[in-house]
N, C-alpha and C. Protein backbone atom coordinates (compact mmCIF):
# COMPACT_ATOMS: atom_id res chain seq x y z
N UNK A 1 97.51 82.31 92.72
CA UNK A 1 97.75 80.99 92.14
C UNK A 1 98.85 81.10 91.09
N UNK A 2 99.79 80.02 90.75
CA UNK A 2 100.63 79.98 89.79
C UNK A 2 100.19 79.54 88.81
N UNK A 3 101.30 80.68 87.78
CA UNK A 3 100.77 79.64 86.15
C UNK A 3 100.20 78.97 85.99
N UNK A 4 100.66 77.18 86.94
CA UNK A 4 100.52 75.83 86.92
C UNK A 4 98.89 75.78 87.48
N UNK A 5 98.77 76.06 88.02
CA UNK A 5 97.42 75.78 88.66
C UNK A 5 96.06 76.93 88.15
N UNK A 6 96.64 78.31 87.27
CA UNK A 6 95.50 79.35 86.54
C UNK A 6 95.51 78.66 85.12
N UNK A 7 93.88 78.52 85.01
CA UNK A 7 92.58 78.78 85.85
C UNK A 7 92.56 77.83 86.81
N UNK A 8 91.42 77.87 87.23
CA UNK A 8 91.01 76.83 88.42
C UNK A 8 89.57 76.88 88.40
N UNK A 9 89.01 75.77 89.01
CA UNK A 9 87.52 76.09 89.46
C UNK A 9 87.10 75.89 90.71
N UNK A 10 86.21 76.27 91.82
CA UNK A 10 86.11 76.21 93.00
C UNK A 10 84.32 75.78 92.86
N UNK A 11 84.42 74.19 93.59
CA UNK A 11 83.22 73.93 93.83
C UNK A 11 82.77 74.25 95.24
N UNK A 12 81.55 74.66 95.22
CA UNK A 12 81.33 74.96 96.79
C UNK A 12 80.10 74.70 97.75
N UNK A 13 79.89 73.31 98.19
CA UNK A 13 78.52 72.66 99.31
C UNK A 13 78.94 71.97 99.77
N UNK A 14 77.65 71.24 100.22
CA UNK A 14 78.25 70.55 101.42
C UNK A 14 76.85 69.21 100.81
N UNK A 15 76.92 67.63 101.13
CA UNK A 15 76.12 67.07 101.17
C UNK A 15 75.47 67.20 101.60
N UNK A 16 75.47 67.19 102.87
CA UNK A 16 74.34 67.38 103.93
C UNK A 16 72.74 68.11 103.49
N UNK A 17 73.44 69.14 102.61
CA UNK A 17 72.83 70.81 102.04
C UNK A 17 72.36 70.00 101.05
N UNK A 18 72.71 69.13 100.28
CA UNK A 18 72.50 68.76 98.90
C UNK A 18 72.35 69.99 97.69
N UNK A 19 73.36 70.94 97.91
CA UNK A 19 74.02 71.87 96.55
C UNK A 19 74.48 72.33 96.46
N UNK A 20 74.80 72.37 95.29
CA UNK A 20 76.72 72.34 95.08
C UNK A 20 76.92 74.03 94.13
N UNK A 21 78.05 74.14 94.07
CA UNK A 21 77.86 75.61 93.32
C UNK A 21 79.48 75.63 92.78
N UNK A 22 79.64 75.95 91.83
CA UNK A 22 81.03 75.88 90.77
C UNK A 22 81.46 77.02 90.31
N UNK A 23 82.55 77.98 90.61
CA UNK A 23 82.69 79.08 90.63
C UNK A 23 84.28 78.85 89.43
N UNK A 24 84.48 79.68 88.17
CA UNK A 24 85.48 80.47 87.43
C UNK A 24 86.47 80.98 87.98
N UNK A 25 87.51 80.38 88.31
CA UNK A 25 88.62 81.78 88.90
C UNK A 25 89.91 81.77 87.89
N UNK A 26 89.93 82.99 86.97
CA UNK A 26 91.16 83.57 85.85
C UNK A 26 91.58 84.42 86.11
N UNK A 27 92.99 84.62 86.61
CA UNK A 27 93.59 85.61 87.16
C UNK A 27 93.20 86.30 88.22
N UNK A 28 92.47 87.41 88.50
CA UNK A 28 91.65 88.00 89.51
C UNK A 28 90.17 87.92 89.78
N UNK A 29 89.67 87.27 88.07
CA UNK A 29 88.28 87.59 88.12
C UNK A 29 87.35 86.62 88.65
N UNK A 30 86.31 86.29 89.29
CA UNK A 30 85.65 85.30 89.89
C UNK A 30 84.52 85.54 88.70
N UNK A 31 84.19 83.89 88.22
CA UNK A 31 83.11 83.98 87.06
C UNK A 31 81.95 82.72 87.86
N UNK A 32 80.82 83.24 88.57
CA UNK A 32 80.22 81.72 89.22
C UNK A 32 79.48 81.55 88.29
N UNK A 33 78.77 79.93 87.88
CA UNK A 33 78.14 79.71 87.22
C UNK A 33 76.42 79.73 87.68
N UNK A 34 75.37 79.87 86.77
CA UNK A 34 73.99 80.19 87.40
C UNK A 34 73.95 78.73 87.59
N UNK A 35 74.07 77.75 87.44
CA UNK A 35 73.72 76.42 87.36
C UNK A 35 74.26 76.07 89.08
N UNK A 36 73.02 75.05 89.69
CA UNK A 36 73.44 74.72 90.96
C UNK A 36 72.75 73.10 90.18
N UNK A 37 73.90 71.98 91.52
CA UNK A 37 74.22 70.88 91.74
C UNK A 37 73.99 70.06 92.22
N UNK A 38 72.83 68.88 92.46
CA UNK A 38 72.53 68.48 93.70
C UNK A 38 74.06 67.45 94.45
N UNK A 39 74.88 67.42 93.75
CA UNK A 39 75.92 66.54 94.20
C UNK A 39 77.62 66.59 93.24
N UNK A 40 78.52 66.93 94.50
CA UNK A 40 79.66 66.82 94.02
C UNK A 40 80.01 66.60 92.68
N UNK A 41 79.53 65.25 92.43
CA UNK A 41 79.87 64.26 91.00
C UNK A 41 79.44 65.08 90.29
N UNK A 42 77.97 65.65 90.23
CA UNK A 42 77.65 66.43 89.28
C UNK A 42 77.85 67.71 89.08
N UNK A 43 78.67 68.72 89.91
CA UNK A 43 79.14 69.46 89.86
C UNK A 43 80.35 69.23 89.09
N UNK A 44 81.09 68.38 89.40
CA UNK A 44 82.45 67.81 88.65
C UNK A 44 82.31 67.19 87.04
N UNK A 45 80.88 66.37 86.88
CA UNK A 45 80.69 66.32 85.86
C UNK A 45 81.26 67.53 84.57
N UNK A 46 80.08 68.63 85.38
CA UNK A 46 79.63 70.01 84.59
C UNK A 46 81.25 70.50 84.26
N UNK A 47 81.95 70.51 85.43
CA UNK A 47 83.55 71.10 85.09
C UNK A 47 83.98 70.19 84.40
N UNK A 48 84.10 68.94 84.12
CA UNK A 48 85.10 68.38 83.34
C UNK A 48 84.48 68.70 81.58
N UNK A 49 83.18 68.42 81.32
CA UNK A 49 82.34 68.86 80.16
C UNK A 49 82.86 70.20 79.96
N UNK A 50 82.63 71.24 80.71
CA UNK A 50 82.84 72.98 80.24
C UNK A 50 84.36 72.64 79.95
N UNK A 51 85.40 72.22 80.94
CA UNK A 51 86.31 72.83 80.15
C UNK A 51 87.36 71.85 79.11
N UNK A 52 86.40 70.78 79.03
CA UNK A 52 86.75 70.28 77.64
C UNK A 52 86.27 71.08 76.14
N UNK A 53 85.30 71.72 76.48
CA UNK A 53 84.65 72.49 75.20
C UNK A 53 85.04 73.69 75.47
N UNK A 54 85.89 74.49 76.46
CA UNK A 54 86.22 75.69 76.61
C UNK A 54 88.05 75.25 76.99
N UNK A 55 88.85 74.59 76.00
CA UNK A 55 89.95 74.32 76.93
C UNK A 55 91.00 75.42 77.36
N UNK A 56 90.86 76.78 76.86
CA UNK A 56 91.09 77.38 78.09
C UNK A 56 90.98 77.15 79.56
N UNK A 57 90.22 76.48 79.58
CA UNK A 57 89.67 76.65 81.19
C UNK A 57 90.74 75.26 82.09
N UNK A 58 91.40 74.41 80.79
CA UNK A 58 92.62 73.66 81.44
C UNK A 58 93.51 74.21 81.73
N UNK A 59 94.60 73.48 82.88
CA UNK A 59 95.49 74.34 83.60
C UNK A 59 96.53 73.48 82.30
N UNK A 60 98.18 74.27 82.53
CA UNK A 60 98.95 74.13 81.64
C UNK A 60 99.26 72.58 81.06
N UNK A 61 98.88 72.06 82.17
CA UNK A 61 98.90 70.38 82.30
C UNK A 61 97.77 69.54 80.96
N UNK A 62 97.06 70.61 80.77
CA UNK A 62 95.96 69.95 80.24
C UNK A 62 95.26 68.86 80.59
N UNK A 63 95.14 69.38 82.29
CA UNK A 63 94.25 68.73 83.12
C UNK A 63 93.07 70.13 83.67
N UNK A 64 92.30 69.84 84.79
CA UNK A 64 91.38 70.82 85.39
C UNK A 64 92.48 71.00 87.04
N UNK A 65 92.07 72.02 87.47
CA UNK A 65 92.76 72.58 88.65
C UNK A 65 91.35 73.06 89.57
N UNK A 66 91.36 72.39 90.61
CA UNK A 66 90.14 72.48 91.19
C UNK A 66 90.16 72.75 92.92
N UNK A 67 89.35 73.82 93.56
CA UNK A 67 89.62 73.80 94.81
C UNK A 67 88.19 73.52 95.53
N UNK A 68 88.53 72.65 96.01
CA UNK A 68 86.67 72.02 97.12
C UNK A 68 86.30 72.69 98.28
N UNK A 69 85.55 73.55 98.27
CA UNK A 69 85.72 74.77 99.71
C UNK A 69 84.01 73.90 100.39
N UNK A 70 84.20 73.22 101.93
CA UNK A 70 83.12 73.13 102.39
C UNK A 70 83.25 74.42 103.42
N UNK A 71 81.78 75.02 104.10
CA UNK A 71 82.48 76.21 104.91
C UNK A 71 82.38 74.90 106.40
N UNK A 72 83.06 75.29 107.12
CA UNK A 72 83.75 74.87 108.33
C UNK A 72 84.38 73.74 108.36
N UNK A 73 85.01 73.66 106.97
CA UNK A 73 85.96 72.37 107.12
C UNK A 73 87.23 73.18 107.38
N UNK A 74 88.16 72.55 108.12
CA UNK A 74 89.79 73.36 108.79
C UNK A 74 90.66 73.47 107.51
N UNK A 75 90.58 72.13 106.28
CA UNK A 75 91.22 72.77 105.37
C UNK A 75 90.38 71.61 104.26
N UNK A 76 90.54 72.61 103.35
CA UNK A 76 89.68 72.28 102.10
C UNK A 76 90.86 71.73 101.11
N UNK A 77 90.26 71.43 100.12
CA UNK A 77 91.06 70.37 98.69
C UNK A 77 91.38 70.98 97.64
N UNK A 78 92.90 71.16 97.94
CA UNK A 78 93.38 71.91 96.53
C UNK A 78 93.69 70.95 95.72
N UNK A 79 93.47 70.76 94.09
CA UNK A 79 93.91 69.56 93.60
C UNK A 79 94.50 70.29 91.94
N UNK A 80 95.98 70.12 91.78
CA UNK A 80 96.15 70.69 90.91
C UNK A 80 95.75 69.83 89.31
N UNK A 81 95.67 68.84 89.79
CA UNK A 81 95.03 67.68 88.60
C UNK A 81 94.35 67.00 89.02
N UNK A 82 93.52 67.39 88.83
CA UNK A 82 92.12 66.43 89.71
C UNK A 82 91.27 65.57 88.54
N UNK A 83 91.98 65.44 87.61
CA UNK A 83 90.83 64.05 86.44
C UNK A 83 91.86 62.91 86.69
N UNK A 84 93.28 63.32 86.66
CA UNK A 84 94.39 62.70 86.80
C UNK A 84 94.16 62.10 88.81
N UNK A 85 94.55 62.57 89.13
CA UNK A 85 94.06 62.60 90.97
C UNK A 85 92.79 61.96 91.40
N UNK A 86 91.64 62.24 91.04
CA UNK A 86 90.61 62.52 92.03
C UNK A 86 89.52 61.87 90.99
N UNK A 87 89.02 62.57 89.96
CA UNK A 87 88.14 61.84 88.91
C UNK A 87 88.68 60.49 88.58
N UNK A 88 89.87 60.21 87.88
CA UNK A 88 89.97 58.72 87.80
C UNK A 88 89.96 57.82 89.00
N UNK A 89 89.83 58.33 89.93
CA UNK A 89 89.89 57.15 91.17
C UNK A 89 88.41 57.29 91.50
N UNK A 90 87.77 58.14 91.43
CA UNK A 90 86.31 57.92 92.52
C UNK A 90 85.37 57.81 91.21
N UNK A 91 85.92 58.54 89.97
CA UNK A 91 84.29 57.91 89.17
C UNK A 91 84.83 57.10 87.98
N UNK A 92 84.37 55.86 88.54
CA UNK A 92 84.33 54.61 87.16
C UNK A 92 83.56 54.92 86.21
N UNK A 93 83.03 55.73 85.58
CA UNK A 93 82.38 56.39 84.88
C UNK A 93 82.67 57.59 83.61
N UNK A 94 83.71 57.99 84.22
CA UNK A 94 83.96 58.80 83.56
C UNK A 94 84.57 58.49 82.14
N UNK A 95 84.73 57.64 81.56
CA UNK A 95 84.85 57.77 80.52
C UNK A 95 83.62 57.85 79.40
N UNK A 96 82.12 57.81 80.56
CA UNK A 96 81.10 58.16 79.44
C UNK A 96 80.76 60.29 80.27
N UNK A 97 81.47 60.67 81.19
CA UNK A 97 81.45 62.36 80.82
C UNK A 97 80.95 62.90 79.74
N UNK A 98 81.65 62.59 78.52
CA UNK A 98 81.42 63.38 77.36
C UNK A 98 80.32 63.09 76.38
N UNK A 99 79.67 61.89 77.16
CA UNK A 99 78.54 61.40 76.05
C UNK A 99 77.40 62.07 76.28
């Protein structure tokens, strides 16, 4: 990954499954979190919360950099600004995240 896009976080389920799992990736190291998800949103929640209080964990943008891995999807969702992208469009909500 480039500059632009380290760190990143990689969420990883499927609905169907109902859980979700949110994995750390800094430079080489993979950091997963013990915490599981019953749903996307709330997986995304948890990342936008952590790395507002850890802002390391924003990409240079001082946004989140996020990759959506379902397994047997042909290609998964790289999103290099995904609060900008992806959170402001699907959750009307988010401006209570941090409460």
């Amino acid at each position: 990954m480039s500059r632009f896009t380290n760190p990143y976080f990689e969420t990883r389920g499927e609905k169907e499954n109902g859980v979700y799992e949110v994995v750390r990736h800094k430079g080489n190291e993979q950091l997963p979190f013990k915490e599981k998800f019953n749903s996307l949103k709330e997986a995304r929640k948890f990342i936008y919360q952590y790395a507002h209080k850890n802002p390391e964990w924003l990409n240079i943008n001082g946004d989140i950099s996020e990759f959506n891995f379902k397994e047997g999807r042909k290609q998964n969702s790289w999103h290099r600004n995904v609060i900008e992208k992806v959170y402001k469009v699907l959750y009307k909500d988010l401006n209570e995240w941090n409460e």
